[in-house]
C-alpha atoms as a PDB file:
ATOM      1  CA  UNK A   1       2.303  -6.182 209.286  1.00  0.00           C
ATOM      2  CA  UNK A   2       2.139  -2.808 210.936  1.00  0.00           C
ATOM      3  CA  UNK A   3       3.866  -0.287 208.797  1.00  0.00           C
ATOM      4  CA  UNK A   4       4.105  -2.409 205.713  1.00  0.00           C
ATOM      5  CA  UNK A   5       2.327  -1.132 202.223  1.00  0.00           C
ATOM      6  CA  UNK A   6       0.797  -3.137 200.358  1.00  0.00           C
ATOM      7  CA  UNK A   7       0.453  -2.982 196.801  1.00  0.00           C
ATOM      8  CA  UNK A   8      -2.882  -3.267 194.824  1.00  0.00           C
ATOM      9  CA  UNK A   9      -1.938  -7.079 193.341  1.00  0.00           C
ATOM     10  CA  UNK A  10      -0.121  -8.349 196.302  1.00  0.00           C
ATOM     11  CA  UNK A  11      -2.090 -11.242 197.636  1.00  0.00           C
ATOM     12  CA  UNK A  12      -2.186 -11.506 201.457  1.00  0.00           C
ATOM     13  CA  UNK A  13      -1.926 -15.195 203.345  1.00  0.00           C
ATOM     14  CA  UNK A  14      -3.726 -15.565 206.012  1.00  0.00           C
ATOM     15  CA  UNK A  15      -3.904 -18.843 208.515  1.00  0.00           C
ATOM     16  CA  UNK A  16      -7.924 -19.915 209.202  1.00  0.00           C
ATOM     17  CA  UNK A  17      -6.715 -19.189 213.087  1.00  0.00           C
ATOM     18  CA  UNK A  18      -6.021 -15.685 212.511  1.00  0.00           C
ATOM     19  CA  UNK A  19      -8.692 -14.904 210.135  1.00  0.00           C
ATOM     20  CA  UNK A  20     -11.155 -16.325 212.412  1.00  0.00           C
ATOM     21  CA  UNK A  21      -9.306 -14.327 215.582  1.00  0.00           C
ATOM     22  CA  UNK A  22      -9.327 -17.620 217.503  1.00  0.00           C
ATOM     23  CA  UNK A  23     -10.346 -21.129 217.811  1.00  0.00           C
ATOM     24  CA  UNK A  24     -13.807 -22.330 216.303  1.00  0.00           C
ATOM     25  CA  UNK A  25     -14.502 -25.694 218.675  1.00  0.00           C
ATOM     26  CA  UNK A  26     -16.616 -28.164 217.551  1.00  0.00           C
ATOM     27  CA  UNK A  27     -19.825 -27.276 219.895  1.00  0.00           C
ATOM     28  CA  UNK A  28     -21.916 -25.689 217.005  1.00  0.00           C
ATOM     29  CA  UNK A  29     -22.187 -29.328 215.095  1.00  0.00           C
ATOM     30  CA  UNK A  30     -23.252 -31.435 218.103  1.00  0.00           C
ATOM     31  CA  UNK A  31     -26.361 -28.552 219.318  1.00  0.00           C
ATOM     32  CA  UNK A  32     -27.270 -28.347 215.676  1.00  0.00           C
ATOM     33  CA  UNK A  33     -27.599 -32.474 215.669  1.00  0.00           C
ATOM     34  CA  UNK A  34     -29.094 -32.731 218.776  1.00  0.00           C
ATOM     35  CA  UNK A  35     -31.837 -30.411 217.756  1.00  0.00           C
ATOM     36  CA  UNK A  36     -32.138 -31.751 214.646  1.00  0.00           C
ATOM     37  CA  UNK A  37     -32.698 -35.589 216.639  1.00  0.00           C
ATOM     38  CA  UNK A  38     -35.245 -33.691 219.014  1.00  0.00           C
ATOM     39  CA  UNK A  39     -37.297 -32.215 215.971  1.00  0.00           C
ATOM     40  CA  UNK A  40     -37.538 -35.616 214.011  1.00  0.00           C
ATOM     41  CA  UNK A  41     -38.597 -37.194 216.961  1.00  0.00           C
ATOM     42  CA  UNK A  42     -40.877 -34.271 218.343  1.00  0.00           C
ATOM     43  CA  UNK A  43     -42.485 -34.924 215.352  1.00  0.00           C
ATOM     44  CA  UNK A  44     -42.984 -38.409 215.449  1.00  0.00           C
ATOM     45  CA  UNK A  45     -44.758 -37.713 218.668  1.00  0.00           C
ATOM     46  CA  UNK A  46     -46.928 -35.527 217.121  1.00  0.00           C
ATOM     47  CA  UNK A  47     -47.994 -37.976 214.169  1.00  0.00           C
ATOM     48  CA  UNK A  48     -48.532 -40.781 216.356  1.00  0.00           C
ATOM     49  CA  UNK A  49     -50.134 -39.427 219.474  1.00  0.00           C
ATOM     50  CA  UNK A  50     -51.756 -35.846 218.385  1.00  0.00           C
ATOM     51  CA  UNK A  51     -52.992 -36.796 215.112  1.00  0.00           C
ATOM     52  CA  UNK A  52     -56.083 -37.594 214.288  1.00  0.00           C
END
């Protein structure tokens, strides 16, 4: 796209991969329900055990 104009209603295309500059593995999702697992049961500890 170097060197090209573009006009003020041309609409540009773009694939996720290159808008994102890359590849967007899966990692995020499994911390984010691991933590979520270790909160819940975190907090069952604390209702059964430290409550009074």
């Amino acid at each position: 796209m170097a060197g090209r104009r573009i006009m003020a209603n041309e609409e540009i295309h773009v694939d996720k991969e290159d808008a994102r500059a890359g590849s967007t593995p899966h990692v995020v999702r499994y911390i984010l329900i691991i933590s979520l697992v270790l909160v819940i049961l975190a907090f069952i500890g604390i209702t059964m055990w430290g409550g009074n």
